[in-house]
N, C-alpha and C. Protein backbone atom coordinates (compact mmCIF):
# COMPACT_ATOMS: atom_id res chain seq x y z
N UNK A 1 -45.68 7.42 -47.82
CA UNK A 1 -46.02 8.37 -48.85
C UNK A 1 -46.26 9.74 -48.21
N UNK A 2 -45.69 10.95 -48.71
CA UNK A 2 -46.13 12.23 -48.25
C UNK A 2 -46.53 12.77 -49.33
N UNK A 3 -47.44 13.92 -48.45
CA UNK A 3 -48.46 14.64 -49.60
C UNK A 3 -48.67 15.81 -49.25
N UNK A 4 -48.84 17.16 -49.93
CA UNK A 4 -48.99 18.63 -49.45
C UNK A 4 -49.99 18.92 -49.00
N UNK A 5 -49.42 19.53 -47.69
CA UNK A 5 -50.28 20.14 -47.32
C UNK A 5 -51.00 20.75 -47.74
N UNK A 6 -52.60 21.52 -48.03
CA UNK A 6 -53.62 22.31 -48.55
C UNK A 6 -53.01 23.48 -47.80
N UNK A 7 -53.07 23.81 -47.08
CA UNK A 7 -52.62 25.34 -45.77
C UNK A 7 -51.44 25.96 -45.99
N UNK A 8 -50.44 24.69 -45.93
CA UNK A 8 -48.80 25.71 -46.16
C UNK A 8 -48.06 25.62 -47.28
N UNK A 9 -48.60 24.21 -48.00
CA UNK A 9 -47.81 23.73 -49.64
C UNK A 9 -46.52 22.92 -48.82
N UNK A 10 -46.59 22.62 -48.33
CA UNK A 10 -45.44 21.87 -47.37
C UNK A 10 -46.08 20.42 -47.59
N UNK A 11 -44.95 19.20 -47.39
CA UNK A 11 -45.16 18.03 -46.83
C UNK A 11 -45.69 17.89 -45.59
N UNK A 12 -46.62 17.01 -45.50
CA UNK A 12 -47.47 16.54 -44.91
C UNK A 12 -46.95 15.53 -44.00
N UNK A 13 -46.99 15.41 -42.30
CA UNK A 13 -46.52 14.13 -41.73
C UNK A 13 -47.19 13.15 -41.43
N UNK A 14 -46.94 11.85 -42.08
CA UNK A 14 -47.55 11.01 -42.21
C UNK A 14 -46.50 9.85 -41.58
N UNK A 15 -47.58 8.85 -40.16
CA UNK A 15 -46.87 7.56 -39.79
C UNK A 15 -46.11 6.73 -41.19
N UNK A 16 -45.35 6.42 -40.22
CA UNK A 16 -44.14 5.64 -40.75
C UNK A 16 -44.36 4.34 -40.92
N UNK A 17 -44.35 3.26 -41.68
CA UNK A 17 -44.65 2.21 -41.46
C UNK A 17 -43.14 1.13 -41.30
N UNK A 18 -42.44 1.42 -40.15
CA UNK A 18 -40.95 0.43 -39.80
C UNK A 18 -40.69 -0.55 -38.93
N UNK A 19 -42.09 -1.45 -39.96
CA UNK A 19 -41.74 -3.17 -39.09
C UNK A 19 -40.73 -3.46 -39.05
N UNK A 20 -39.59 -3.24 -40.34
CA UNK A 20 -38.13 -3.90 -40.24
C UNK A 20 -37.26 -2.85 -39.92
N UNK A 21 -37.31 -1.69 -39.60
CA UNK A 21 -36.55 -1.11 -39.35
C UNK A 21 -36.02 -0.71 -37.87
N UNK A 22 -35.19 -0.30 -37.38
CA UNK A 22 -34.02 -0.70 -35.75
C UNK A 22 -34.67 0.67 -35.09
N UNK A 23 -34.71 0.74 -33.95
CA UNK A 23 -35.21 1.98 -33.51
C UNK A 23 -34.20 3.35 -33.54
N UNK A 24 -33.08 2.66 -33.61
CA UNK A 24 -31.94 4.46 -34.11
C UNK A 24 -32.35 4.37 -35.83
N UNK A 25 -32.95 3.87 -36.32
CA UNK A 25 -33.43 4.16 -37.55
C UNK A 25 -34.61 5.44 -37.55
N UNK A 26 -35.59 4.91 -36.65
CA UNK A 26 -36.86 5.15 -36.57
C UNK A 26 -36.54 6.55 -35.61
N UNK A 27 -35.93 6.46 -34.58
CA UNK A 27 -35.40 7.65 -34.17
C UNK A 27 -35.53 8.70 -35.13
N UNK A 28 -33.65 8.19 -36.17
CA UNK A 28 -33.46 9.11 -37.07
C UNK A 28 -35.11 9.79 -38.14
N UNK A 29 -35.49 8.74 -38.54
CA UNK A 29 -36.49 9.36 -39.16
C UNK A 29 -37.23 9.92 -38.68
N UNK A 30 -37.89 10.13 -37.33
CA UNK A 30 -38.77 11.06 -37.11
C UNK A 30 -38.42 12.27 -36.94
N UNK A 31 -37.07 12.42 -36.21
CA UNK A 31 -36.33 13.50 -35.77
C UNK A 31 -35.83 14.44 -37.64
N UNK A 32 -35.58 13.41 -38.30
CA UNK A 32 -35.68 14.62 -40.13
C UNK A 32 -37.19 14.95 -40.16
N UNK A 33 -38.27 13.69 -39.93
CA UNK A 33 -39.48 14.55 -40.43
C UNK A 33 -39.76 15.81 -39.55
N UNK A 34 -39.23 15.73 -38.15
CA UNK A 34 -39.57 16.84 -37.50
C UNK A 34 -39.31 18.23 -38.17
N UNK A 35 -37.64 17.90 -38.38
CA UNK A 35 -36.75 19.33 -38.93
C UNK A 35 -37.78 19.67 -40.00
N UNK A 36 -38.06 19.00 -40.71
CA UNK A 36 -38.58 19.46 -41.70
C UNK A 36 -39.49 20.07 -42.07
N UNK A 37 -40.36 19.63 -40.50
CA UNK A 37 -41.90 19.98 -40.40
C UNK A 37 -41.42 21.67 -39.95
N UNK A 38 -40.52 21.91 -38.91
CA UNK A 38 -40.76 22.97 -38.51
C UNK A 38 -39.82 23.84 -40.10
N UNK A 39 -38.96 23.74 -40.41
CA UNK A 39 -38.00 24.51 -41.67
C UNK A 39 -39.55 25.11 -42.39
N UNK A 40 -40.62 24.06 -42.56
CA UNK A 40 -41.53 24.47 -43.53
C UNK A 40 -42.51 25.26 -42.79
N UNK A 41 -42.54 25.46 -41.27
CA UNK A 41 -43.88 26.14 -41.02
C UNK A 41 -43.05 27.29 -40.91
N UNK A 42 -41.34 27.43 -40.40
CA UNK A 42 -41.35 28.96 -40.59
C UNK A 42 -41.19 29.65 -41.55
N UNK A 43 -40.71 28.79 -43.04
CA UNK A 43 -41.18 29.30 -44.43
C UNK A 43 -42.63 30.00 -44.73
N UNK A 44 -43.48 29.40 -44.46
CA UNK A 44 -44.84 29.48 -44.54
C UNK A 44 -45.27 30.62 -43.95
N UNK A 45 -44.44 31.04 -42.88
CA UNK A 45 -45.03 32.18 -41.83
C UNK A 45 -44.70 33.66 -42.37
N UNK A 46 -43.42 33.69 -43.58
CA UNK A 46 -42.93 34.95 -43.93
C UNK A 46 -43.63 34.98 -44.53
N UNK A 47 -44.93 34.81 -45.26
CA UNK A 47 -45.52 35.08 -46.61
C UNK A 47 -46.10 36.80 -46.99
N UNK A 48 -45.86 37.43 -47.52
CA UNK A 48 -46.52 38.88 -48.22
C UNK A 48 -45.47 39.92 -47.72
N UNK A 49 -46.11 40.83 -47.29
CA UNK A 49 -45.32 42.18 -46.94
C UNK A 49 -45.81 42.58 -45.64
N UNK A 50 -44.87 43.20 -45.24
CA UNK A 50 -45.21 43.88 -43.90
C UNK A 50 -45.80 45.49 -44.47
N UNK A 51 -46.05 46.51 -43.44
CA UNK A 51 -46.46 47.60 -43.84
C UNK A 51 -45.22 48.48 -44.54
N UNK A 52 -44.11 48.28 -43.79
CA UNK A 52 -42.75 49.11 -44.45
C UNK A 52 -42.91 48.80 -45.87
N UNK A 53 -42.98 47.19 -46.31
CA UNK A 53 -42.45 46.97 -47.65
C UNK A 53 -43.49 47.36 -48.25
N UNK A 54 -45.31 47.53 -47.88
CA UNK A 54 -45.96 48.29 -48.63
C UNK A 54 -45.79 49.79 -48.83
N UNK A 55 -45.34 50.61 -47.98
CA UNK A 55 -44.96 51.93 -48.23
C UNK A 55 -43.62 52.20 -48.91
N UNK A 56 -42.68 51.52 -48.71
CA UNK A 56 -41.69 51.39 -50.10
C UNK A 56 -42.40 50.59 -51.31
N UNK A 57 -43.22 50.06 -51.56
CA UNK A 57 -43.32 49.42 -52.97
C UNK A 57 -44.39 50.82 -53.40
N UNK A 58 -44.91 51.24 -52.50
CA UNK A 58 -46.15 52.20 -53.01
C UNK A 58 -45.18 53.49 -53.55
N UNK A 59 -44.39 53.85 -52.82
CA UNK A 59 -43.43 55.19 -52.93
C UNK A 59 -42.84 55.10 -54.34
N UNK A 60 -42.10 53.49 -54.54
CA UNK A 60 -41.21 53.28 -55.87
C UNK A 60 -42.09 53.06 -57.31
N UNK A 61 -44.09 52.77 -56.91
CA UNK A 61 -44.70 52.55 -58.11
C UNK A 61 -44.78 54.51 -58.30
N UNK A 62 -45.03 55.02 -57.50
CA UNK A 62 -45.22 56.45 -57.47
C UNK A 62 -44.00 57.20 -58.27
N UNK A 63 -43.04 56.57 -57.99
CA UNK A 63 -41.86 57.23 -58.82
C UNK A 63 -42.13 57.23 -60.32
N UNK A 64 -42.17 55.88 -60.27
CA UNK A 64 -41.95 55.54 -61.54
C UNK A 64 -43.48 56.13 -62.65
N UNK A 65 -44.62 55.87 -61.81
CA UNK A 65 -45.14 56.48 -62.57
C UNK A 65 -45.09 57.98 -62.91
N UNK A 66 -44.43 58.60 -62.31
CA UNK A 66 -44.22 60.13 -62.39
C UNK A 66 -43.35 59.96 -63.53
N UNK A 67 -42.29 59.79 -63.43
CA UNK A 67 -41.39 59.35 -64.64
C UNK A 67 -41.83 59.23 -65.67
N UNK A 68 -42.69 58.19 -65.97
CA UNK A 68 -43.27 57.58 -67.18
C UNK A 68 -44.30 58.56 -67.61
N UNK A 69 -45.05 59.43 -66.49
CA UNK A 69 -45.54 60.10 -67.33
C UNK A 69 -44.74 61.88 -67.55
N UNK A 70 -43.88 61.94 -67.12
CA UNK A 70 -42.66 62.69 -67.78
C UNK A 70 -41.91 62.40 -69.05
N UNK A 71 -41.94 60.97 -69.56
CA UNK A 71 -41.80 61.06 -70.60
C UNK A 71 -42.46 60.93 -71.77
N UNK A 72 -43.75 60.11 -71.33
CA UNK A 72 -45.06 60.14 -72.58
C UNK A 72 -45.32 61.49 -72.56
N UNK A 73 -45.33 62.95 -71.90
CA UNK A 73 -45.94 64.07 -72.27
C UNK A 73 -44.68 65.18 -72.62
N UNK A 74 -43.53 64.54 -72.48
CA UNK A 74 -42.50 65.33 -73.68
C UNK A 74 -42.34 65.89 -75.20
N UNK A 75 -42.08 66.75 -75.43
CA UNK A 75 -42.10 67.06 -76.60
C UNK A 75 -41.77 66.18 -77.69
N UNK A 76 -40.49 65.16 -77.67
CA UNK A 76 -40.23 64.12 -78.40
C UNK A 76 -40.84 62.89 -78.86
N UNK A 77 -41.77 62.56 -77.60
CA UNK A 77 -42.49 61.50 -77.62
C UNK A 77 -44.00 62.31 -78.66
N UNK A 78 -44.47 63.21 -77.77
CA UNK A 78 -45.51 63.80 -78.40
C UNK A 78 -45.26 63.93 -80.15
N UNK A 79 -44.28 64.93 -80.47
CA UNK A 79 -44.02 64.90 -82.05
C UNK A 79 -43.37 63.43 -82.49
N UNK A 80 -43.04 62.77 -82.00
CA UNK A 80 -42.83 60.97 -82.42
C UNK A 80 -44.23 60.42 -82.88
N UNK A 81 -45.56 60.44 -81.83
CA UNK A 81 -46.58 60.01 -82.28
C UNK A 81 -46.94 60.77 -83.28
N UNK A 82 -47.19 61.87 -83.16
CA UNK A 82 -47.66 62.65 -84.13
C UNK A 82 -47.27 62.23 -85.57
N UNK A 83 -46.45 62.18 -85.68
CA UNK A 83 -45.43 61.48 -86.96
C UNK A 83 -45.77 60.41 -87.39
N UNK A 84 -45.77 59.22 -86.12
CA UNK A 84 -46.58 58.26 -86.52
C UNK A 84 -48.49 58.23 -87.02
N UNK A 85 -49.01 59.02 -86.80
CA UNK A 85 -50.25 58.64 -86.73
C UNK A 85 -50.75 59.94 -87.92
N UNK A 86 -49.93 60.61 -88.29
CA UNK A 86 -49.98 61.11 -90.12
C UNK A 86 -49.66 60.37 -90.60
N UNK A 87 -48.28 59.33 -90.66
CA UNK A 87 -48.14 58.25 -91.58
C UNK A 87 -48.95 57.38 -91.67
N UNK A 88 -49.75 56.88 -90.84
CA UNK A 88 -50.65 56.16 -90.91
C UNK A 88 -52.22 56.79 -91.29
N UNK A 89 -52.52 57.66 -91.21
CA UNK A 89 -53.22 58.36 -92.00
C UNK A 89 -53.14 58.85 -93.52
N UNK A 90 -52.27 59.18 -94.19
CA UNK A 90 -51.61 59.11 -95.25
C UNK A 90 -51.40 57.80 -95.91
N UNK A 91 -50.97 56.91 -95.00
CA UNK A 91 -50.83 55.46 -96.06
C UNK A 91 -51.89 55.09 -96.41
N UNK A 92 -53.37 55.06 -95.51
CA UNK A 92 -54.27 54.62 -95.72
C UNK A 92 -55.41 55.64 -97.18
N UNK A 93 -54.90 56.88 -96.91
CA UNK A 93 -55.62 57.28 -98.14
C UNK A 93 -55.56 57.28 -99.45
């Protein structure tokens, strides 16, 4: 039976139990649980961002919020609400 690890979310290596099984069996199987063990710890090791990808993700939220607020303080958007929020003042009276 394998079970995840708490630390990496990976399978867990756990003895084998191969009374009946040939030793190029038992070979083979330890030698996959190995691969497997390591495939998952160097998965485990890329996790988050380095500093580059924080100064590009920081640069591209910066864009965009410039943007966004280039277009909420446009004239179109501005007289759009406006429009909206007399009609809704008006319906209600």
């Amino acid at each position: 039976m394998q079970r995840l690890d708490a630390r990496t979310g990976c399978r867990r290596r756990e003895r084998i139990k191969d009374e009946g099984a040939g030793m190029l069996e038992r070979v083979r199987r330890a030698a996959r649980q190995r691969w497997q063990l390591m495939r998952c710890a160097q998965q485990g090791a890329d996790r988050g961002m380095s500093t580059a990808e924080y100064a590009v993700g920081t640069i591209a939220a910066c864009a965009f919020a410039a943007v966004l607020y280039k277009v909420l303080t446009s004239a179109a958007v501005g007289d759009a609400l406006q429009r909206m929020i007399e009609q809704a003042l008006h319906a209600a009276a």
